[in-house]
C-alpha atoms as a PDB file:
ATOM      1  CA  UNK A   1     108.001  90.680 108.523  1.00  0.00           C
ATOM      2  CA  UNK A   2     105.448  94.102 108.037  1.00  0.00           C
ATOM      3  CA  UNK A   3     103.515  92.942 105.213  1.00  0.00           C
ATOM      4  CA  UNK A   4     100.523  95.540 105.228  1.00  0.00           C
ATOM      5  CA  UNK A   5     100.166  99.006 107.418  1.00  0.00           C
ATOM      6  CA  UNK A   6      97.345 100.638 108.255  1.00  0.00           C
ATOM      7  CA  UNK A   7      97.602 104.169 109.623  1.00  0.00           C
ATOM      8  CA  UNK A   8      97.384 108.053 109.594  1.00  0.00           C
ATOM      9  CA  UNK A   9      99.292 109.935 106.368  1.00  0.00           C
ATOM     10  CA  UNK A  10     101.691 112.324 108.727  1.00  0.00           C
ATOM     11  CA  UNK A  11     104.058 113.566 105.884  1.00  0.00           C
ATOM     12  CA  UNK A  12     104.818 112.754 102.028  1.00  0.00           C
ATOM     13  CA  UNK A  13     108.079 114.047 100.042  1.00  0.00           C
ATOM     14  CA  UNK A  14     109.126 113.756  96.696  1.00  0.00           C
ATOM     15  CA  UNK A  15     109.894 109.503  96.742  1.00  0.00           C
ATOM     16  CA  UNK A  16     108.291 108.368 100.360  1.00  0.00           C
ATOM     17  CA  UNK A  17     105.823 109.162 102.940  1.00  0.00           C
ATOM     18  CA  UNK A  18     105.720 109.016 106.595  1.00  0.00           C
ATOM     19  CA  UNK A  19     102.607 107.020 107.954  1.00  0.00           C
ATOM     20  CA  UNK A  20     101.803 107.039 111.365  1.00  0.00           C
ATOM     21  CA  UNK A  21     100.334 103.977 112.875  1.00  0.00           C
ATOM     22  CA  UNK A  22      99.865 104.011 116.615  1.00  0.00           C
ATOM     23  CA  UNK A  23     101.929 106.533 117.287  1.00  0.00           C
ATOM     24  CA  UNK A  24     104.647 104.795 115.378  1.00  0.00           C
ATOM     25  CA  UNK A  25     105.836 106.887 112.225  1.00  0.00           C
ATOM     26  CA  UNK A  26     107.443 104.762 109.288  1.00  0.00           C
ATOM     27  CA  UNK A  27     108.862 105.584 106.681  1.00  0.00           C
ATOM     28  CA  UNK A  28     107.984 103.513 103.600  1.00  0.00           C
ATOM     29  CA  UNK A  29     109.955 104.983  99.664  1.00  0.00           C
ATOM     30  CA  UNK A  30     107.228 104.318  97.276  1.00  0.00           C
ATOM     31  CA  UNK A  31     106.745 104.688  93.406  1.00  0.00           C
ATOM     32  CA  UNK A  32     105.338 108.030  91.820  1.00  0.00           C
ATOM     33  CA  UNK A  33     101.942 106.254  91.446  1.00  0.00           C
ATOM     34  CA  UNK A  34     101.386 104.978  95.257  1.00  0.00           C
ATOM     35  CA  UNK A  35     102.633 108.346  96.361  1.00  0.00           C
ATOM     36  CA  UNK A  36      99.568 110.210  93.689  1.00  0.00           C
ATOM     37  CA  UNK A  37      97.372 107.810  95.075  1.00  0.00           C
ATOM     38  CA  UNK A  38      97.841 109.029  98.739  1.00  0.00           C
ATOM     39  CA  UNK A  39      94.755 110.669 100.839  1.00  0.00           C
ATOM     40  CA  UNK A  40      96.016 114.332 102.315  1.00  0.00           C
ATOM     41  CA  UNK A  41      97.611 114.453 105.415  1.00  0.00           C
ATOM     42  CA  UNK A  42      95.332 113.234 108.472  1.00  0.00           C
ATOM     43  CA  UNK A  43      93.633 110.643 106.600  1.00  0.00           C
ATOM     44  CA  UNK A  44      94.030 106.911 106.599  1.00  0.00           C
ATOM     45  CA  UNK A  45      95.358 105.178 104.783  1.00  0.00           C
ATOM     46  CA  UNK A  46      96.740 101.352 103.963  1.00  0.00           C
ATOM     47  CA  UNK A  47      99.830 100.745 102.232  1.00  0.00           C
ATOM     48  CA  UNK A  48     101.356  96.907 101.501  1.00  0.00           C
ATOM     49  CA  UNK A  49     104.535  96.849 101.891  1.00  0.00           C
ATOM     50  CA  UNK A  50     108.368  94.602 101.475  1.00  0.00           C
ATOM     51  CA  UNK A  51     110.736  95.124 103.949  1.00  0.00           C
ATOM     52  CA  UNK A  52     114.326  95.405 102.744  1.00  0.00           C
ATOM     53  CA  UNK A  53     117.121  94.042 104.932  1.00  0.00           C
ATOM     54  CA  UNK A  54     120.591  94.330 104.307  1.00  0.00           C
ATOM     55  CA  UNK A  55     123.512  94.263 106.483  1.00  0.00           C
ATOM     56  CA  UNK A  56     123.951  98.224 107.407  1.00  0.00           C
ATOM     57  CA  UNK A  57     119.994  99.183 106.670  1.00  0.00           C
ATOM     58  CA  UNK A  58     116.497  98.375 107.250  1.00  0.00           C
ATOM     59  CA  UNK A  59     114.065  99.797 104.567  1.00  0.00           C
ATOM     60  CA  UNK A  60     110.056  99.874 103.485  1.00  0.00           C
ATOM     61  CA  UNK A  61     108.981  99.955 100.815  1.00  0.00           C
ATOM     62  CA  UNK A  62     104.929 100.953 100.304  1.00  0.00           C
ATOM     63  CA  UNK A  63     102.963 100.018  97.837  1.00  0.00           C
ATOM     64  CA  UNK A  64      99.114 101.686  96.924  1.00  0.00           C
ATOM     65  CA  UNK A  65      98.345  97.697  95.895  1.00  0.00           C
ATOM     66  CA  UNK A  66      98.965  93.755  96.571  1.00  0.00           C
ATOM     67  CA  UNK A  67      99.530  93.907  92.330  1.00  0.00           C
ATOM     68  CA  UNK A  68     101.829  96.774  92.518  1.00  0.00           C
ATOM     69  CA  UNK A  69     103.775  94.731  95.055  1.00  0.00           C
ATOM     70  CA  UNK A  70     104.002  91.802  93.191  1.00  0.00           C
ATOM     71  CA  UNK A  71     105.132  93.878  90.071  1.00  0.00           C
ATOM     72  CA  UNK A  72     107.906  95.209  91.901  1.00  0.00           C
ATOM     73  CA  UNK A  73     108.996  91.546  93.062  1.00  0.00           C
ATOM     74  CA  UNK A  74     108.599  90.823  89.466  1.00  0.00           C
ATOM     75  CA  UNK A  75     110.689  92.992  88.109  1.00  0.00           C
ATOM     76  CA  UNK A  76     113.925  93.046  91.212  1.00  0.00           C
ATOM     77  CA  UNK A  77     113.992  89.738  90.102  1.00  0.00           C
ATOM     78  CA  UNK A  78     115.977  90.761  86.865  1.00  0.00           C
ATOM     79  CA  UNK A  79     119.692  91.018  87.507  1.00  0.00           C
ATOM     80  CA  UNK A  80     120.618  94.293  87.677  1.00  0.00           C
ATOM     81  CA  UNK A  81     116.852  95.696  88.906  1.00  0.00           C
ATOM     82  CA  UNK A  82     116.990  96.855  92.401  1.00  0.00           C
ATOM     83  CA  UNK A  83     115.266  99.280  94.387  1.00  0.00           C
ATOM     84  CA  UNK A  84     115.881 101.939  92.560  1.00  0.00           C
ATOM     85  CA  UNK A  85     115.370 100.788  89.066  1.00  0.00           C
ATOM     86  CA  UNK A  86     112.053  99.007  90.100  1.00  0.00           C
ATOM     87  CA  UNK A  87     110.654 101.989  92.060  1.00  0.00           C
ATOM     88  CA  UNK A  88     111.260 104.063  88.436  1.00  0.00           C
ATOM     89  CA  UNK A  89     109.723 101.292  86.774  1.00  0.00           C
ATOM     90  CA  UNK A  90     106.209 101.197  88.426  1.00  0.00           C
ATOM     91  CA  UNK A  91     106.549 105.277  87.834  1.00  0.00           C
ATOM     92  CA  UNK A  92     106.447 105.486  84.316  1.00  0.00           C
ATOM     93  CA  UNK A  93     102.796 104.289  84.624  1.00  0.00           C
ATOM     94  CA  UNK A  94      99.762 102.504  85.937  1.00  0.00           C
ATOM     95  CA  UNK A  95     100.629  98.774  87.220  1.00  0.00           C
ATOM     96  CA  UNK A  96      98.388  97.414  84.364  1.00  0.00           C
ATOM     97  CA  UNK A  97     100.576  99.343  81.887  1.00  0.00           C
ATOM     98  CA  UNK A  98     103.705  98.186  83.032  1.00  0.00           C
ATOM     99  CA  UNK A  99     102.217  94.533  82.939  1.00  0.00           C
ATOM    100  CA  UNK A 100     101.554  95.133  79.133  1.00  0.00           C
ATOM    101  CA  UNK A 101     104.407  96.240  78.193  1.00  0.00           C
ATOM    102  CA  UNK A 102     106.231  93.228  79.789  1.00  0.00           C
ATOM    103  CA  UNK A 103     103.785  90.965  78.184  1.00  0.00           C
ATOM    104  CA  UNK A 104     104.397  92.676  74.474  1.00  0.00           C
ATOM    105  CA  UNK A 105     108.007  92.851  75.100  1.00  0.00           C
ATOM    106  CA  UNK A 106     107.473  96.703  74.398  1.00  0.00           C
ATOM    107  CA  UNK A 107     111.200  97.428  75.460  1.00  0.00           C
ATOM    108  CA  UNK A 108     111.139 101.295  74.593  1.00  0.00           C
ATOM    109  CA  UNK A 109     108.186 101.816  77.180  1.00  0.00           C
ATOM    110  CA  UNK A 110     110.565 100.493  80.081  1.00  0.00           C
ATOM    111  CA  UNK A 111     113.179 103.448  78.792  1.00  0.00           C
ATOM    112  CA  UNK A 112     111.242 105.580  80.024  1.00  0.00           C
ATOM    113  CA  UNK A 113     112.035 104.442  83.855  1.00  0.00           C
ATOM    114  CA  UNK A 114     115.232 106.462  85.096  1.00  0.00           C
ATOM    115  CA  UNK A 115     118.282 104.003  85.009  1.00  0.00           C
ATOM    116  CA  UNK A 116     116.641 101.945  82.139  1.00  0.00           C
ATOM    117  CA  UNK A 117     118.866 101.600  78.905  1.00  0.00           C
ATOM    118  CA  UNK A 118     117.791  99.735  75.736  1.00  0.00           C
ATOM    119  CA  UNK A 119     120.511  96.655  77.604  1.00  0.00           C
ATOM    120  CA  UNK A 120     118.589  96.493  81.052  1.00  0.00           C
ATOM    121  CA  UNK A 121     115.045  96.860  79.189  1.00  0.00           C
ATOM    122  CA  UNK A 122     116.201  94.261  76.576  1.00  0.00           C
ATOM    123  CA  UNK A 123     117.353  91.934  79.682  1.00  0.00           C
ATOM    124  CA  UNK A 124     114.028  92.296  81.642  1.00  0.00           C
ATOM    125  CA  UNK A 125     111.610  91.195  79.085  1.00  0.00           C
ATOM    126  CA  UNK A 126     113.760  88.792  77.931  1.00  0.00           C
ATOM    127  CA  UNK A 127     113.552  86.971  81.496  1.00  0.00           C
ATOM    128  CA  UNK A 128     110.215  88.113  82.130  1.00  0.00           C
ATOM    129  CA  UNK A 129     108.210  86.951  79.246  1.00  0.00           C
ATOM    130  CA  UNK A 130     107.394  83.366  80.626  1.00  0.00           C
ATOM    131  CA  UNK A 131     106.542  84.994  84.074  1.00  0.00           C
ATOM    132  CA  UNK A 132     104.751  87.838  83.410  1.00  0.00           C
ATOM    133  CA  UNK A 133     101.396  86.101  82.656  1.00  0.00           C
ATOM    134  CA  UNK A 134     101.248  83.493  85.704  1.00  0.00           C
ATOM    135  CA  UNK A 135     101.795  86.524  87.906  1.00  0.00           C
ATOM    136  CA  UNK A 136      99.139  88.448  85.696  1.00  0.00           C
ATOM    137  CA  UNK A 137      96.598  86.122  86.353  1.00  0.00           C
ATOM    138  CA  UNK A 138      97.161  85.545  89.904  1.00  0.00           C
ATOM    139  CA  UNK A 139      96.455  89.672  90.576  1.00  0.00           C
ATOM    140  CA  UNK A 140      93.204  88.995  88.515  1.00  0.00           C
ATOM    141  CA  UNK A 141      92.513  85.903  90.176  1.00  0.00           C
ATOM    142  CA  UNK A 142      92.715  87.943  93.385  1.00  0.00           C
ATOM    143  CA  UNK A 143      90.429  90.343  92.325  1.00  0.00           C
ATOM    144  CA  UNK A 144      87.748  87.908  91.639  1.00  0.00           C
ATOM    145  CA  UNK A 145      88.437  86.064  94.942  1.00  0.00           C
ATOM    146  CA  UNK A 146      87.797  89.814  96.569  1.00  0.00           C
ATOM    147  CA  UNK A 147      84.693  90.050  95.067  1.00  0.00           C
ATOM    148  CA  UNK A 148      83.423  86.169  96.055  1.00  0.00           C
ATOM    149  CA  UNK A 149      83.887  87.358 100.054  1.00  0.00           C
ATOM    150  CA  UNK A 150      81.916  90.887  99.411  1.00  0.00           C
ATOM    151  CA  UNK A 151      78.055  90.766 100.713  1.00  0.00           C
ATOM    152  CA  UNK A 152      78.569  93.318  97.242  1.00  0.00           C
ATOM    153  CA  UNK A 153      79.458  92.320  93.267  1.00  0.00           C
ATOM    154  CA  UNK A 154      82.400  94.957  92.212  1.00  0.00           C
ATOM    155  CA  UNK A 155      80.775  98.172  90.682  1.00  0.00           C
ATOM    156  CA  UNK A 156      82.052 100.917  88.563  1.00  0.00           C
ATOM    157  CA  UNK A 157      84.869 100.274  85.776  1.00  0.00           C
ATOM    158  CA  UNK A 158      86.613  97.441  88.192  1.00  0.00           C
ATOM    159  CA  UNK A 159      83.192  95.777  87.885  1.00  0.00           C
ATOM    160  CA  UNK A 160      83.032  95.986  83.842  1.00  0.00           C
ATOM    161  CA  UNK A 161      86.871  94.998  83.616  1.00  0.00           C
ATOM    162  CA  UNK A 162      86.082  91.696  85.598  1.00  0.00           C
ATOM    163  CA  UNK A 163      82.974  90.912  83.777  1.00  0.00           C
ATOM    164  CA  UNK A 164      84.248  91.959  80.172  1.00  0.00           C
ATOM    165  CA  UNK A 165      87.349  89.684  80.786  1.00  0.00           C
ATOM    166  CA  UNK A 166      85.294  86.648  82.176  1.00  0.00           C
ATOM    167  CA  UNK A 167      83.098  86.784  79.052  1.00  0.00           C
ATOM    168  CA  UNK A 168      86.366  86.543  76.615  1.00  0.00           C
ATOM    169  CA  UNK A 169      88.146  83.701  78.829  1.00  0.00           C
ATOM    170  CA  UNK A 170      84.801  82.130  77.941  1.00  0.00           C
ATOM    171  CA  UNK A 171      84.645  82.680  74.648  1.00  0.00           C
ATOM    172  CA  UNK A 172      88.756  80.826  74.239  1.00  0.00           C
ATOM    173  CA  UNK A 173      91.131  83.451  74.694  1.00  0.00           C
ATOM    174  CA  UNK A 174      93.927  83.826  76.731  1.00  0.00           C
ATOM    175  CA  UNK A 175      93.620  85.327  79.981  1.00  0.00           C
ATOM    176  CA  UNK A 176      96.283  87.890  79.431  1.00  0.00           C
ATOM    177  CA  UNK A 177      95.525  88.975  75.983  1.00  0.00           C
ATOM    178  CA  UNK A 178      91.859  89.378  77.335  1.00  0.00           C
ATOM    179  CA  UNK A 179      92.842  91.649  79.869  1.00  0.00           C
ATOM    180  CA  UNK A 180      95.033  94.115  78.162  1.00  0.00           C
ATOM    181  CA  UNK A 181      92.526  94.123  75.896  1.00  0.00           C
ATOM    182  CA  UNK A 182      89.826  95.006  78.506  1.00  0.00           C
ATOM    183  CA  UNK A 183      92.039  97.372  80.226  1.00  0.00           C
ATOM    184  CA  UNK A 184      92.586  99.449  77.242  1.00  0.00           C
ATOM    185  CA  UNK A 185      89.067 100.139  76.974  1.00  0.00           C
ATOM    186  CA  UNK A 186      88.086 100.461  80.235  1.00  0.00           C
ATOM    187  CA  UNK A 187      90.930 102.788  80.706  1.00  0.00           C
ATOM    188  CA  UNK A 188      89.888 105.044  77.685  1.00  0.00           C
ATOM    189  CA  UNK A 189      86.175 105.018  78.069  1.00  0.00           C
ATOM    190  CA  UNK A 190      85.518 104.242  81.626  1.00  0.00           C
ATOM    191  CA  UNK A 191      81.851 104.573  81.356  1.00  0.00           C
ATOM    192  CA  UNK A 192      80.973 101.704  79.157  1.00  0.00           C
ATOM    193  CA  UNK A 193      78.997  98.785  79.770  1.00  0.00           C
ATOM    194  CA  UNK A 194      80.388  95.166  79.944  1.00  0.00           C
ATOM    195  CA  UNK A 195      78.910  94.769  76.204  1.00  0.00           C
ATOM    196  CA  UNK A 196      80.595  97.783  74.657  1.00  0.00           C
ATOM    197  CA  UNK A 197      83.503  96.198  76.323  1.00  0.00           C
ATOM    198  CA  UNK A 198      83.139  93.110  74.473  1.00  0.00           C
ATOM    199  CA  UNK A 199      82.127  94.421  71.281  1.00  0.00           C
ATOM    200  CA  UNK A 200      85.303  96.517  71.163  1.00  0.00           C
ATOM    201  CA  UNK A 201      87.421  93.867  72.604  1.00  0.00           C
ATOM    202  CA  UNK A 202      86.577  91.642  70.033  1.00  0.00           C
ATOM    203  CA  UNK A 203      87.643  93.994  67.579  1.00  0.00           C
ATOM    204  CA  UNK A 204      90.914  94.729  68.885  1.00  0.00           C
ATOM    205  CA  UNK A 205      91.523  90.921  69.649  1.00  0.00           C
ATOM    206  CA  UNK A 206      90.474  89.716  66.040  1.00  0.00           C
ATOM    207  CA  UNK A 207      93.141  92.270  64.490  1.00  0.00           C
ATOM    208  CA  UNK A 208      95.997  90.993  66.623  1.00  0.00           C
END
């Protein structure tokens, strides 16, 4: 099983990009956002990746994060979500987007992914909505685990996110309606300090 490849970016199309580790090219079919993310040709680069197996093909699939991967494993969970469909789905926006949406049960935000009807979307956060914040805190959980084995504390907005959302938890709510919460912010104004985080977190969080 290829769970994570580290290489040189040799060639990127329209849905996947070749990556050349070794002198081995693969081809890995990745969502808008992974491909976006992707250093210019030459560079290096490490993708995660699933493989696919079935019985007349052998696919990649690349992913720019661990919590874009587990999105996508998420979501092909959902009868009727393959490949396809959950490759459109972590296109229509950033991963932490996609993970509000499923936690709000925001069903016209998941039309927007090619091959998503009001049915499928319906169907997803239907079967998602007692998942979605276990695997939601396990990607956060992982980020603060990162930061525990780094001689360095995260910086920049990933730093303000982690704090910010720490400070809530602490203060009694819920991990995942913390986090959108933060993420909005951050997102908006990424040059805030962990206070004006909180202060406008709070604010949000007392009219919901």
């Amino acid at each position: 099983m290829i769970s994570k490849l580290k290489g040189l970016v040799e060639e990127v199309a329209e849905t996947y990009v070749v990556l050349d580790v070794q002198g081995v090219g693969y081809h890995l079919t990745c969502s808008a956002g992974a491909l976006a993310a992707l250093p210019h040709p030459g560079q290096t680069v490490t993708l995660w990746t699933q493989m696919l197996v079935r019985e007349d093909d052998i696919s990649l699939i690349g992913f720019h994060s661990p919590e874009e991967r587990r999105l996508f494993k998420l979501l092909t969970s959902v009868q009727g979500v393959g490949t396809r469909v959950g490759l459109a789905l972590l296109s229509i926006g950033a991963v932490e987007d996609v993970f509000r949406a499923l936690s709000l049960q925001d069903q016209s935000y998941l039309t927007k992914a090619e091959g998503v009807g009001p049915k499928l979307a319906a169907r997803i956060v239907n079967e998602l909505k007692d998942k979605v914040g276990a695997v939601m805190e396990q990607s956060l959980t992982n980020v603060y685990a990162l930061e525990s084995i780094s001689s360095q504390p995260l910086q920049g907005p990933q730093g303000v996110l982690k704090d910010a959302t720490q400070a809530l938890v602490g203060l009694g709510y819920r991990l995942m309606d913390a986090t959108s919460a933060v993420t909005d912010i951050v997102k908006s104004a990424p040059n805030s300090t962990v206070q004006e985080v909180i202060r406008l977190a709070l604010a949000q969080l007392s009219k919901s």
